[in-house]
PDB file of N, CA and C in Angstrom:
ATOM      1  N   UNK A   1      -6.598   0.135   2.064  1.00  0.00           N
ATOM      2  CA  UNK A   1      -7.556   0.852   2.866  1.00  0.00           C
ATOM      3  C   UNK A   1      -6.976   1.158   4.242  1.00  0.00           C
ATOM      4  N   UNK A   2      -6.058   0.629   4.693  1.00  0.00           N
ATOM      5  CA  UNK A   2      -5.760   0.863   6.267  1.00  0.00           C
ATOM      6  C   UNK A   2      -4.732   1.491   6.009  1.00  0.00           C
ATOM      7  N   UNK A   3      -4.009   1.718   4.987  1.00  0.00           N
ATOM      8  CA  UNK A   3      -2.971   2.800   4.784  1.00  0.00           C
ATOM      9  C   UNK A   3      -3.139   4.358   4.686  1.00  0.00           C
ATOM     10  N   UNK A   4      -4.469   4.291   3.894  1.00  0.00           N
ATOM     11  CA  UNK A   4      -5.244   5.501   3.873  1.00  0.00           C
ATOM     12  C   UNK A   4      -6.230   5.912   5.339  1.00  0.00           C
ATOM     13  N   UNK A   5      -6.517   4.916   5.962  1.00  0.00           N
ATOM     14  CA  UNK A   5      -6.896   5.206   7.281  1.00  0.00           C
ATOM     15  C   UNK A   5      -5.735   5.845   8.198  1.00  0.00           C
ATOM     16  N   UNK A   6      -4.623   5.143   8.125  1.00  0.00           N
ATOM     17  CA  UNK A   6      -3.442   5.465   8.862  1.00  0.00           C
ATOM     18  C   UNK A   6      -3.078   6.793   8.346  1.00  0.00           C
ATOM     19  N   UNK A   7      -2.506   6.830   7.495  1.00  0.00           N
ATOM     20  CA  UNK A   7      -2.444   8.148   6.718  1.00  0.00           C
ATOM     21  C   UNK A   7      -3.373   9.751   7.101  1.00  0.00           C
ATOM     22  N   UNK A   8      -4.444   9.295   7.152  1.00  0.00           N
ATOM     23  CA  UNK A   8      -5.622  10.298   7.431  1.00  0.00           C
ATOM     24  C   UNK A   8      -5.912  10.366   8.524  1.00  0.00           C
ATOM     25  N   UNK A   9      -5.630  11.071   9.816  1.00  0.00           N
ATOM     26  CA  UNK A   9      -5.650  11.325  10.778  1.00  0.00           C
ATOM     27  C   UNK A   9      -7.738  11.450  11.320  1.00  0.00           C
ATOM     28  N   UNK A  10      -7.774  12.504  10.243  1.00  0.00           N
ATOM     29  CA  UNK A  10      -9.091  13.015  10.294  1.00  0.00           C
ATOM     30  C   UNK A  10     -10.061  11.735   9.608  1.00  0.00           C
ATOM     31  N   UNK A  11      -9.731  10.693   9.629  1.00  0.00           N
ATOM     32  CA  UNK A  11     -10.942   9.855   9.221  1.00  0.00           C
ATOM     33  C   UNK A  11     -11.416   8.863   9.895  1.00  0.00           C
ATOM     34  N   UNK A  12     -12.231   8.587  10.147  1.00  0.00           N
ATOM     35  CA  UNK A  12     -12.941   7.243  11.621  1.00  0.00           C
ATOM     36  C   UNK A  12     -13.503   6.055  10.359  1.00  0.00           C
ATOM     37  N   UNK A  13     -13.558   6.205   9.255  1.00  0.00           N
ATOM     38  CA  UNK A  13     -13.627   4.850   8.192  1.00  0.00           C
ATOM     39  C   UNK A  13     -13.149   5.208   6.939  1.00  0.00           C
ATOM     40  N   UNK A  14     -12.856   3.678   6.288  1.00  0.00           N
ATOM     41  CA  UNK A  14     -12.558   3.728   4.992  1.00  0.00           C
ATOM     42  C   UNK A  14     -13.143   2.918   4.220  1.00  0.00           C
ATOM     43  N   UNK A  15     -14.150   2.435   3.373  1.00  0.00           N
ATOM     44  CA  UNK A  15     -15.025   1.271   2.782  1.00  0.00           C
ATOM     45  C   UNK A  15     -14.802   1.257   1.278  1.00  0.00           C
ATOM     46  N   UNK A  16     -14.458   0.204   0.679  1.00  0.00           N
ATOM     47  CA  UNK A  16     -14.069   0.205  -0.421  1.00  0.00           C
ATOM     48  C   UNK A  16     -15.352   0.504  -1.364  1.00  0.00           C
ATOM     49  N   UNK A  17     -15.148   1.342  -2.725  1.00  0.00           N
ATOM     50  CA  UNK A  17     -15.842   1.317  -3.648  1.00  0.00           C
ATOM     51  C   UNK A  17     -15.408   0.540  -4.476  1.00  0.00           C
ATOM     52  N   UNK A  18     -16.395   0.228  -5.629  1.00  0.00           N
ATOM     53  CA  UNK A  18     -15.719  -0.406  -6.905  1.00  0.00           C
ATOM     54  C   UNK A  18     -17.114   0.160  -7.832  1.00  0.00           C
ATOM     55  N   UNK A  19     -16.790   0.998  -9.089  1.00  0.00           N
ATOM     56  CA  UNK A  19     -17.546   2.306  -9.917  1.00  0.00           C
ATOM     57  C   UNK A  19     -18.506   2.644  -8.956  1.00  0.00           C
ATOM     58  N   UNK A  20     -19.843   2.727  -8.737  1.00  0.00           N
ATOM     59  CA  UNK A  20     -20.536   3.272  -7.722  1.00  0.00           C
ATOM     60  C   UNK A  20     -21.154   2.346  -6.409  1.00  0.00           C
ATOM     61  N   UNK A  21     -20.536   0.989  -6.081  1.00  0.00           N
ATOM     62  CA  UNK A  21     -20.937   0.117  -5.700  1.00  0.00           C
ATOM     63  C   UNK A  21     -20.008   0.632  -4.424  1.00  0.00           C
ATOM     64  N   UNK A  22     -20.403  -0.207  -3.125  1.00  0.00           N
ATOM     65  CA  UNK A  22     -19.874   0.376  -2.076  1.00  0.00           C
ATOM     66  C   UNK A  22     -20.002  -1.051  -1.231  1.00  0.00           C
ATOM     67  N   UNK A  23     -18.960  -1.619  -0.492  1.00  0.00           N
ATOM     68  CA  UNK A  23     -18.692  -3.177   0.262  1.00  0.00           C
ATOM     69  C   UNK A  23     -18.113  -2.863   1.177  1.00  0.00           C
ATOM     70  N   UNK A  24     -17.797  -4.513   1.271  1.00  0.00           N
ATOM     71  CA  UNK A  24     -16.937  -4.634   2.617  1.00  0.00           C
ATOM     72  C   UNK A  24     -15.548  -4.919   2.126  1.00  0.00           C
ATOM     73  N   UNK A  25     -14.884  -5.259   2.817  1.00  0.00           N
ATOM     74  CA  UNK A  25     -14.676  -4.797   4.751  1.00  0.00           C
ATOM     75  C   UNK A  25     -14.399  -3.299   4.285  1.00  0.00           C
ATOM     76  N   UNK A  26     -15.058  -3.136   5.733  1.00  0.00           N
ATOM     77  CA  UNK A  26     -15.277  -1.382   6.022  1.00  0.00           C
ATOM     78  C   UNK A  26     -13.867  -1.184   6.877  1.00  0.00           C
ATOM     79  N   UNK A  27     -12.789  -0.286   7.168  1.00  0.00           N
ATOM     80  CA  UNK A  27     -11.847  -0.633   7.980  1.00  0.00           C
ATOM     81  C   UNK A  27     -12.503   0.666   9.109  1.00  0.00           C
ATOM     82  N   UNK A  28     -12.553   0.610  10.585  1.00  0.00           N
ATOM     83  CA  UNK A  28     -13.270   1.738  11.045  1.00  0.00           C
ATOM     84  C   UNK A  28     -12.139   1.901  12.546  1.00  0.00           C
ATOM     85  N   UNK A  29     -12.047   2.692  12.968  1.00  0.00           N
ATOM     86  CA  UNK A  29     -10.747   3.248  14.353  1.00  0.00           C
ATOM     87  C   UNK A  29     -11.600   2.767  15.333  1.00  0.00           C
ATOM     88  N   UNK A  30     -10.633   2.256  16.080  1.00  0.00           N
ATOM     89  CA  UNK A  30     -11.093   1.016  17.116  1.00  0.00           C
ATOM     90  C   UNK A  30     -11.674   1.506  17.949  1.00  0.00           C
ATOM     91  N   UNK A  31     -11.884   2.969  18.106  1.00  0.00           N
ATOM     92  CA  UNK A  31     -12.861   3.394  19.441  1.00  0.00           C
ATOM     93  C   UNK A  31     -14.297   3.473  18.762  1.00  0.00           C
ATOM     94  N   UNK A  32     -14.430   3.166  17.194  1.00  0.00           N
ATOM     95  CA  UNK A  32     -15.863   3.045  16.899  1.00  0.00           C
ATOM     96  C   UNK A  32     -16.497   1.852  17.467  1.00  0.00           C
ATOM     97  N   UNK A  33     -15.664   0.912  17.479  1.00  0.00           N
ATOM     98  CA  UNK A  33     -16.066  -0.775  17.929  1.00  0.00           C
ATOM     99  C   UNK A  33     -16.941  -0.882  19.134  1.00  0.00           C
ATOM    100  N   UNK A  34     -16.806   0.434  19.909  1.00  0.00           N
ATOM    101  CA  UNK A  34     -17.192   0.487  21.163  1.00  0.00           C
ATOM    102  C   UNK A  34     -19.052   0.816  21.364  1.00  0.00           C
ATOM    103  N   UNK A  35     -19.078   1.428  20.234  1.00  0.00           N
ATOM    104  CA  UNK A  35     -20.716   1.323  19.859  1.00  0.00           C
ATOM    105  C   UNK A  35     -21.236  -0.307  19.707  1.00  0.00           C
ATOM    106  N   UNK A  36     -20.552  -0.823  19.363  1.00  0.00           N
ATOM    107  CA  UNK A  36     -21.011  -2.558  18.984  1.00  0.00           C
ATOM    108  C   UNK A  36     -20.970  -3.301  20.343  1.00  0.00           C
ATOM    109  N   UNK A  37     -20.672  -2.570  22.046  1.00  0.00           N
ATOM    110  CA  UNK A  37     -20.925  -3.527  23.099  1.00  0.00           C
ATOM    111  C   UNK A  37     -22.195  -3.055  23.338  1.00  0.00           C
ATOM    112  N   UNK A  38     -22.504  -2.190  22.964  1.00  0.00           N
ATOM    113  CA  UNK A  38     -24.134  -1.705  23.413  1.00  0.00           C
ATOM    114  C   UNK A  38     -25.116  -2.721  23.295  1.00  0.00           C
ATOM    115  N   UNK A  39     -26.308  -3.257  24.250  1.00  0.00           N
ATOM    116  CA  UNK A  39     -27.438  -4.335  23.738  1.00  0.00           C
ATOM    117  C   UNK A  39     -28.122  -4.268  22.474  1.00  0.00           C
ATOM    118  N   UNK A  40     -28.343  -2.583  21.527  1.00  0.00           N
ATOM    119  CA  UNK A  40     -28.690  -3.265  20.681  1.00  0.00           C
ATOM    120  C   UNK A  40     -27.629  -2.089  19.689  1.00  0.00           C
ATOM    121  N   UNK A  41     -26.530  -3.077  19.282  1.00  0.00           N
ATOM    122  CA  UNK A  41     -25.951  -1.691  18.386  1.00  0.00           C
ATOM    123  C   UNK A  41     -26.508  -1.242  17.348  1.00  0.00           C
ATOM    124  N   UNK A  42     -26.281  -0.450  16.360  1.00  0.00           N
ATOM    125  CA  UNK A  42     -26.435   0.360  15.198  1.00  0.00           C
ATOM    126  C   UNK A  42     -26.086  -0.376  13.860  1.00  0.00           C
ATOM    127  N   UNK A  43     -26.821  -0.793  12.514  1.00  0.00           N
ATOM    128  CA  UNK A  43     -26.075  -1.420  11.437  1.00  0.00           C
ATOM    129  C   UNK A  43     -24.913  -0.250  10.755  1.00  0.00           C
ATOM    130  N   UNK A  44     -24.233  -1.199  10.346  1.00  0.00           N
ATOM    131  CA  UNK A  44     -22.804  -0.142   9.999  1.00  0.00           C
ATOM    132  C   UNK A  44     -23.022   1.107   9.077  1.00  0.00           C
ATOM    133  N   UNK A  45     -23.781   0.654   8.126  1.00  0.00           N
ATOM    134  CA  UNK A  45     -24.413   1.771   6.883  1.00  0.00           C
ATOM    135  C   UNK A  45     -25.245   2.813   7.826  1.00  0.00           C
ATOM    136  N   UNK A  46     -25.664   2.234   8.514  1.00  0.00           N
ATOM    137  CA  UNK A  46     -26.250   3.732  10.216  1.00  0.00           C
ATOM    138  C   UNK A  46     -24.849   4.298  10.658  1.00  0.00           C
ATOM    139  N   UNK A  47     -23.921   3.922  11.191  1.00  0.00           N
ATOM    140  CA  UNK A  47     -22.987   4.088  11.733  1.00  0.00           C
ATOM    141  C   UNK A  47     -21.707   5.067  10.525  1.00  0.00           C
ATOM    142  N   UNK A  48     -21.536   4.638   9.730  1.00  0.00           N
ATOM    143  CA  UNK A  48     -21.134   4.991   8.935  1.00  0.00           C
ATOM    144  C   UNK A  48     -22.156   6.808   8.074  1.00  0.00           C
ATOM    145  N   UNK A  49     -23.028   6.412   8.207  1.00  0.00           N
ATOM    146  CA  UNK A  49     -23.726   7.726   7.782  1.00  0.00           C
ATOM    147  C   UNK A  49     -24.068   8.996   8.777  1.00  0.00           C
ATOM    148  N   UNK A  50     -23.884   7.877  10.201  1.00  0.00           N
ATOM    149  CA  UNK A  50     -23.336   9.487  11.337  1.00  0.00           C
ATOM    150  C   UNK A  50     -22.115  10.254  11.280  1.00  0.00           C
ATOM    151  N   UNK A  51     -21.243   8.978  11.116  1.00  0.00           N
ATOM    152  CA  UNK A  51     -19.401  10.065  10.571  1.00  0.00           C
ATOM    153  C   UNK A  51     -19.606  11.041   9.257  1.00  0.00           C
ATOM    154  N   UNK A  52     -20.313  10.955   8.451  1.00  0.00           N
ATOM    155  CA  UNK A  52     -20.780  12.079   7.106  1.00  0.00           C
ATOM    156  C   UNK A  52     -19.116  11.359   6.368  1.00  0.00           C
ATOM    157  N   UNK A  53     -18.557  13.303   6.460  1.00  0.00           N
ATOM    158  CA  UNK A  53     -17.246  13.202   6.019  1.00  0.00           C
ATOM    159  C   UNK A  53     -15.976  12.427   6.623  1.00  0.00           C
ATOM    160  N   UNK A  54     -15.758  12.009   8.437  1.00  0.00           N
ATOM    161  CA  UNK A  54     -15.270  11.097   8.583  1.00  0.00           C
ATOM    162  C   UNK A  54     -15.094   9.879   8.010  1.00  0.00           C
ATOM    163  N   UNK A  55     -15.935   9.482   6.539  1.00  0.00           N
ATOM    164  CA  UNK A  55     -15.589   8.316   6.379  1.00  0.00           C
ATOM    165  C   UNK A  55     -15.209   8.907   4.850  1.00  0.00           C
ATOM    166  N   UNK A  56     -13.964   7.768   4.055  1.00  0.00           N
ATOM    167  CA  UNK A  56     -14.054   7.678   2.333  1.00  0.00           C
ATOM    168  C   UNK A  56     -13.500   6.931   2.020  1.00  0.00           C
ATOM    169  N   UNK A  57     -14.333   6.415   0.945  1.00  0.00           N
ATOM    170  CA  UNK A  57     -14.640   5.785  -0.230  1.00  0.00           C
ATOM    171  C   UNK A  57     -12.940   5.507  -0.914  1.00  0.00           C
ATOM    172  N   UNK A  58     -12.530   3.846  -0.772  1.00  0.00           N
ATOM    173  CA  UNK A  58     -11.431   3.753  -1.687  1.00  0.00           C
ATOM    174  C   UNK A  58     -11.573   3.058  -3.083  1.00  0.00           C
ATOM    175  N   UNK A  59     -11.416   3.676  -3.800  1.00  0.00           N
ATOM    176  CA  UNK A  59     -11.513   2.807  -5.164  1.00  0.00           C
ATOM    177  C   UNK A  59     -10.599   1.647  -5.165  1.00  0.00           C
ATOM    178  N   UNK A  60     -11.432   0.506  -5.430  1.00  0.00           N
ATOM    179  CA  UNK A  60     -10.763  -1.082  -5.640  1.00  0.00           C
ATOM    180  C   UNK A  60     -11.141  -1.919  -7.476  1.00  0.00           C
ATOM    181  N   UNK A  61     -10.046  -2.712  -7.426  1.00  0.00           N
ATOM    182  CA  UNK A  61     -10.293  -3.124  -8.421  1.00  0.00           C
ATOM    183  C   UNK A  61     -11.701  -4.079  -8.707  1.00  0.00           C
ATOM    184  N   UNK A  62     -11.691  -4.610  -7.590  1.00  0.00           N
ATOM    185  CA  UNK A  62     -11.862  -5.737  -7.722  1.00  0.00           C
ATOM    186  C   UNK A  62     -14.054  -5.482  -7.541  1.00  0.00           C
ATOM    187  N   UNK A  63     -14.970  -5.833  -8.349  1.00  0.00           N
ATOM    188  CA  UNK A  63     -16.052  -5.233  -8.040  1.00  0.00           C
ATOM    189  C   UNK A  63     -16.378  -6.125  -6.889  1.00  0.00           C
ATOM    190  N   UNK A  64     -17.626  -5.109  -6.041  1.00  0.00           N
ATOM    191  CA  UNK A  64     -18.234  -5.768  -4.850  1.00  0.00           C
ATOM    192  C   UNK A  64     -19.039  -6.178  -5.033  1.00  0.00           C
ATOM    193  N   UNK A  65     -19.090  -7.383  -4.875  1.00  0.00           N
ATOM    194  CA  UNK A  65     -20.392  -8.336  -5.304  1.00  0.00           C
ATOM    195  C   UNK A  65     -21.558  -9.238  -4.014  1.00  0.00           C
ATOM    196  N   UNK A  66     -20.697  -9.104  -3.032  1.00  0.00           N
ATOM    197  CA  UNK A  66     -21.325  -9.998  -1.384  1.00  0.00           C
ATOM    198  C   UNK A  66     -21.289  -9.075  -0.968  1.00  0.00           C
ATOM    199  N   UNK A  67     -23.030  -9.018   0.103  1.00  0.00           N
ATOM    200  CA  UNK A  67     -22.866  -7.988   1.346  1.00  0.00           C
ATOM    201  C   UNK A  67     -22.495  -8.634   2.276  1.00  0.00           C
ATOM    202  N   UNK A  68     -21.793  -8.210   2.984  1.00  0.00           N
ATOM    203  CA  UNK A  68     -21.364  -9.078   4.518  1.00  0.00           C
ATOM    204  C   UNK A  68     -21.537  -8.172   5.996  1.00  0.00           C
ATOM    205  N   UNK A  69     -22.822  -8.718   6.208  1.00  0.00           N
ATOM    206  CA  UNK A  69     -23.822  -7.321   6.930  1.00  0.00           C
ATOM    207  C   UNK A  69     -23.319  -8.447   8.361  1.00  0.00           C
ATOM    208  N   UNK A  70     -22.953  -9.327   8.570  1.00  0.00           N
ATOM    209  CA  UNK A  70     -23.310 -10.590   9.513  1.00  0.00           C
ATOM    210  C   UNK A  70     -22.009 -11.475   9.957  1.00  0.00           C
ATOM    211  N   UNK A  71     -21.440 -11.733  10.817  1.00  0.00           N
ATOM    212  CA  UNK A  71     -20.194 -12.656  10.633  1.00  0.00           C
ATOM    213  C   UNK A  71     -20.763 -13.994   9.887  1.00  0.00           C
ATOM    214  N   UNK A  72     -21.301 -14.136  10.494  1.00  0.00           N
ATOM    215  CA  UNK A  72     -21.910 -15.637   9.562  1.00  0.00           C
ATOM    216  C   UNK A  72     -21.741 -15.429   8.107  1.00  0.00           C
ATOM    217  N   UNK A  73     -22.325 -14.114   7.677  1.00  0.00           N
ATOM    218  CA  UNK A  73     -22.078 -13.887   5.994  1.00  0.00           C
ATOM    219  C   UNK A  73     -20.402 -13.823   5.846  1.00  0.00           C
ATOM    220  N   UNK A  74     -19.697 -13.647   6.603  1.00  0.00           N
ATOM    221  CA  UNK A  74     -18.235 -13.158   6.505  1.00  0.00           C
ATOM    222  C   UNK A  74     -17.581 -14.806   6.557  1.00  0.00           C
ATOM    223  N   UNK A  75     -18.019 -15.633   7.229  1.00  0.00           N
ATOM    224  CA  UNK A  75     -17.928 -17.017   7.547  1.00  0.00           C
ATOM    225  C   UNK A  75     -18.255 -17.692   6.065  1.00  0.00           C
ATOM    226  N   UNK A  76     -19.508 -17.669   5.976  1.00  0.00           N
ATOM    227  CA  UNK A  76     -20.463 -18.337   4.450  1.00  0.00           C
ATOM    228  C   UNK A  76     -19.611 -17.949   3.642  1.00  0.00           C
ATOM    229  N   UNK A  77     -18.645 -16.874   3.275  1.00  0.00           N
ATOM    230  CA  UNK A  77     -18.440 -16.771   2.139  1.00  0.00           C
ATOM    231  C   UNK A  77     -16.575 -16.665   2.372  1.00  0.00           C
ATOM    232  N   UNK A  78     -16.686 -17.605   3.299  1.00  0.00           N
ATOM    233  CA  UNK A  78     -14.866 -17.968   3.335  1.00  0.00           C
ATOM    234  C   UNK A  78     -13.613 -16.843   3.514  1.00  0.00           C
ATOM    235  N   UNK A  79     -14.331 -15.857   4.073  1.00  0.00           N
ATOM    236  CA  UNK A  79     -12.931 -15.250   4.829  1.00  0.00           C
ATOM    237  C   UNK A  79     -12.687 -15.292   6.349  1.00  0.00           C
ATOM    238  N   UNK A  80     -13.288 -16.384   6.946  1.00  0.00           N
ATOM    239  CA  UNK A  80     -13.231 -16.661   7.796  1.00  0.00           C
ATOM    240  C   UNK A  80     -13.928 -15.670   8.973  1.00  0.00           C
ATOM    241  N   UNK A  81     -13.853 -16.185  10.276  1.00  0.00           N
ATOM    242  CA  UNK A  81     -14.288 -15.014  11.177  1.00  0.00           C
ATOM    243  C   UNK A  81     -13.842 -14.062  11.273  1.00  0.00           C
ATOM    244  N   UNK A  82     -14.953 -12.618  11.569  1.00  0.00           N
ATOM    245  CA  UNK A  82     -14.307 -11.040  11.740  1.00  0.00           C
ATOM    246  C   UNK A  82     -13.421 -11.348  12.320  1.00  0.00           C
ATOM    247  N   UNK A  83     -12.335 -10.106  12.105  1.00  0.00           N
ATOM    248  CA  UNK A  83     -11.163 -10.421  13.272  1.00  0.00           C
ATOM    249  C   UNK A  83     -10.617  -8.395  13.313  1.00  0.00           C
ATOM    250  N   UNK A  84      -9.815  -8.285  14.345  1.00  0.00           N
ATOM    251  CA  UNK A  84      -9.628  -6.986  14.486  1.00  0.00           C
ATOM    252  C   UNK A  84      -7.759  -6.490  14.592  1.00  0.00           C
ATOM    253  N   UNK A  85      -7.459  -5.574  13.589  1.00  0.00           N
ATOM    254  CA  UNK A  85      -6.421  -5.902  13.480  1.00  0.00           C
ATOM    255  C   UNK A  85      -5.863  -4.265  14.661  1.00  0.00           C
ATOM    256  N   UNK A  86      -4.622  -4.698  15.178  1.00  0.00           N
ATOM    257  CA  UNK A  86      -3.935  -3.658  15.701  1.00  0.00           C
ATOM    258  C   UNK A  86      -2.663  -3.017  15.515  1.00  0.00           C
TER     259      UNK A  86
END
């Protein structure tokens, strides 16, 4: 997913699919992050549905089965804390 982000100039996300199912991690260009200092930010599936075509869909093997709407959910289910890569 961050290859195809890198790759694609024109895209502000990439969120994995698996057949019509749609998860995490979302990979999104670091000047989106900047909506998330706001007091009350936007949930990502909001955020994600303002970019329209800025964002697509990578097919993964693996099906998506956890939402991880929450760090705590990202925590609970052992990939440890969000983290932001550069």
């Amino acid at each position: 997913m961050l290859a195809r982000l890198a790759e694609r100039r024109g895209l502000s996300a990439v969120r994995p699919r698996h057949g019509e199912r749609r998860g995490h991690p979302v990979a999104v260009r670091s000047w989106l992050l900047a909506r998330y200092l706001a007091p009350e930010p936007p949930p990502l599936r909001e955020l994600l549905s303002e970019l329209g075509e800025a964002v697509e869909d990578v097919a993964v093997a693996e099906p998506v089965w956890v939402d991880l709407n929450t760090p705590d959910d990202v925590v609970a289910h052992g990939a440890g804390p969000p983290r932001f890569l550069r």
